[in-house]
C-alpha atoms as a PDB file:
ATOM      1  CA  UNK A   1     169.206  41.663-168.809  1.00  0.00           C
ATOM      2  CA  UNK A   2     171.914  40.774-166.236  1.00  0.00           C
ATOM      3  CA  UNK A   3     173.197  38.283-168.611  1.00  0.00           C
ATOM      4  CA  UNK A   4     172.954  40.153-171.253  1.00  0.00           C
ATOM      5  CA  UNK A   5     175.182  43.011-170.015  1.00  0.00           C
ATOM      6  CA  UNK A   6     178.145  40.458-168.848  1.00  0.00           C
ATOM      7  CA  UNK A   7     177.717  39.046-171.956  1.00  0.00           C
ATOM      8  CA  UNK A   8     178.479  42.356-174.393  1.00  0.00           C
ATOM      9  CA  UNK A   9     181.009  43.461-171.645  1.00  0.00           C
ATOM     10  CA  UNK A  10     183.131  40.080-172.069  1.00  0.00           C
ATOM     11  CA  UNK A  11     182.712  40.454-175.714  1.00  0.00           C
ATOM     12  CA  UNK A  12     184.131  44.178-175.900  1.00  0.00           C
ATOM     13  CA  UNK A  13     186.751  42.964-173.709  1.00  0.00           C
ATOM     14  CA  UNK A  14     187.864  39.859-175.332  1.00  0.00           C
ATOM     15  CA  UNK A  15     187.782  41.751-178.380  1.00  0.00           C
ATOM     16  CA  UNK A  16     189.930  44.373-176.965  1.00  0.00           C
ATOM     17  CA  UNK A  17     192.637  41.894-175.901  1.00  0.00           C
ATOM     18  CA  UNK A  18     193.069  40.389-178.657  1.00  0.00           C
ATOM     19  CA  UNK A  19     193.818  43.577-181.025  1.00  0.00           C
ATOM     20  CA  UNK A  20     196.207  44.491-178.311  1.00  0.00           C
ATOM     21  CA  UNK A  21     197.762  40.513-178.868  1.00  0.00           C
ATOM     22  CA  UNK A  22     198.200  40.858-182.622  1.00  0.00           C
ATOM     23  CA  UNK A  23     199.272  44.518-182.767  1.00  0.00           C
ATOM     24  CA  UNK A  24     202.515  45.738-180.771  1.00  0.00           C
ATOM     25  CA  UNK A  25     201.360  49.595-180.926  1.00  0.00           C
ATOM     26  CA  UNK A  26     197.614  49.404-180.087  1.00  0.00           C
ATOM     27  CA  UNK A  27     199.125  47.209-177.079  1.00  0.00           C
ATOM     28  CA  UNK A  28     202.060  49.719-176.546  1.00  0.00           C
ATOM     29  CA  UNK A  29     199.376  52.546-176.315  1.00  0.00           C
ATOM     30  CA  UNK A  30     197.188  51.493-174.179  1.00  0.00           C
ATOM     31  CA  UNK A  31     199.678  50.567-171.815  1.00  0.00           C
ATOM     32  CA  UNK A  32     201.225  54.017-171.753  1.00  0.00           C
ATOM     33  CA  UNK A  33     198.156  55.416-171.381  1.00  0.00           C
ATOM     34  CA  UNK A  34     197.140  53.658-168.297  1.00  0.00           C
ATOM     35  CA  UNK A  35     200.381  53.810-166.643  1.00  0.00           C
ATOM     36  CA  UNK A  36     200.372  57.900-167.427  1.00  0.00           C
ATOM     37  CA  UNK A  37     196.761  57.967-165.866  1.00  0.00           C
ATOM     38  CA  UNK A  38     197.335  55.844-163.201  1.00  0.00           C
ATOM     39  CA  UNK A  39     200.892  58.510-162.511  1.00  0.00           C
ATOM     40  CA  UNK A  40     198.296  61.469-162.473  1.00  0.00           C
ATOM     41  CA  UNK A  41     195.488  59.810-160.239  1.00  0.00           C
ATOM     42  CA  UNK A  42     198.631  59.006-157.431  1.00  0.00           C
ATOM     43  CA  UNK A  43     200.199  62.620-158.270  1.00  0.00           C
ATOM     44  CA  UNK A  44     196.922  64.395-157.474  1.00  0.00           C
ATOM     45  CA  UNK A  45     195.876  61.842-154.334  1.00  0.00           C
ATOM     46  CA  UNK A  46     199.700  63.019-152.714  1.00  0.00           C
ATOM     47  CA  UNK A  47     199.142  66.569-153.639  1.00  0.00           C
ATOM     48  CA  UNK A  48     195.462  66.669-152.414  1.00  0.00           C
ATOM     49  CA  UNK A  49     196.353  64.941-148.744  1.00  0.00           C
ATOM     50  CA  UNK A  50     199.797  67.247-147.972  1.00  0.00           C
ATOM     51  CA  UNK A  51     197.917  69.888-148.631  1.00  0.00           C
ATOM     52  CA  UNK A  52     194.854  69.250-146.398  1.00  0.00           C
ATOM     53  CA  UNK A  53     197.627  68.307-143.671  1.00  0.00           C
ATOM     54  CA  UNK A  54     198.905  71.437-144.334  1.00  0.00           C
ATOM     55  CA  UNK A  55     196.130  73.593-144.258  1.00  0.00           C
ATOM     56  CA  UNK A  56     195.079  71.792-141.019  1.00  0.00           C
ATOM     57  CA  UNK A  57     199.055  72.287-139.295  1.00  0.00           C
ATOM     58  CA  UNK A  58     198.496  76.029-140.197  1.00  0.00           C
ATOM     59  CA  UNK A  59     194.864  76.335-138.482  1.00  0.00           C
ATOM     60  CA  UNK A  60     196.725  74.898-135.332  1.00  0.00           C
ATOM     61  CA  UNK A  61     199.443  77.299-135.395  1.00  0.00           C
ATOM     62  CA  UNK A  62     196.704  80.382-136.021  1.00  0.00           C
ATOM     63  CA  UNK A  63     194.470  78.674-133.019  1.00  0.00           C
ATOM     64  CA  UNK A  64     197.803  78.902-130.750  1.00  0.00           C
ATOM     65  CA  UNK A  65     197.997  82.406-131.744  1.00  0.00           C
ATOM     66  CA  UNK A  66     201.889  82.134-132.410  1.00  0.00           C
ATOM     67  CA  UNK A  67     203.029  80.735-129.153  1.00  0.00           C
ATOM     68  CA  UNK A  68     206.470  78.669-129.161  1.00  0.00           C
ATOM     69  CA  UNK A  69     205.162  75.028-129.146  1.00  0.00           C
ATOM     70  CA  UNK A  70     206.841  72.356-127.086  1.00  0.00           C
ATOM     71  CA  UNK A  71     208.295  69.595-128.754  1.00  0.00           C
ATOM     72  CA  UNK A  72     205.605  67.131-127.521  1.00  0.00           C
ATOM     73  CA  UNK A  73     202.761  69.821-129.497  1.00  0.00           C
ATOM     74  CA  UNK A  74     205.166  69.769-132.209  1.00  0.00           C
ATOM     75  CA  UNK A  75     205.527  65.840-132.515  1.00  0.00           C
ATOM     76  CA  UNK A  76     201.287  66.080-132.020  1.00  0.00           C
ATOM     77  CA  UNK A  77     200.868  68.001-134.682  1.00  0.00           C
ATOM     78  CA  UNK A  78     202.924  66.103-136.571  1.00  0.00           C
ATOM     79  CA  UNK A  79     201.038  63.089-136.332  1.00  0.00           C
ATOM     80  CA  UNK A  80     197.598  64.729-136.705  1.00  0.00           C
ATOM     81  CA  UNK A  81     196.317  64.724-132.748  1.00  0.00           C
END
C-alpha cells in the first residue's frame, strides 16, 4: 500500500510538471498562485505575532497600573522579559 501511494503521487506529479513544461499559462498560473499564497501565509504569520506582542506589551503596562517605566523596563519589554 506504501508503494502504491508513492507510486500514484509521483505519477500526479510528473504529470503535473509536464503540462506546466509544454504550456506557458498553466505554468504561469500556478506560479502566481503559489507565490500569492505563499504572500498571504507570511502576511498573516507577521500580523498574527505583532499582534500577540502587542496584546502582551499592553497587559504589562495595565499590570504596572500606569506607572512611568524606566528605560531598562522599557528596553525589557521590548525584548519580551
Amino acid at each position: 500500500m506504501f508503494t502504491i501511494g508513492h507510486i500514484l503521487f509521483y505519477l500526479s506529479a510528473h504529470i503535473l510538471a509536464m503540462i506546466e513544461f509544454e504550456y506557458y499559462y498553466v505554468d504561469l498560473f500556478f506560479c502566481t498562485y503559489f507565490i500569492g499564497v505563499a504572500c498571504w501565509n507570511g502576511a498573516n504569520y507577521y500580523m498574527d505575532y505583532f499582534a500577540k506582542r502587542y496584546e502582551q506589551k499592553l497587559a504589562a503596562l495595565e499590570a504596572l497600573g500606569g506607572k512611568e517605566l524606566t528605560l531598562e523596563e522599557r528596553q525589557a519589554a521590548a525584548w519580551g522579559e
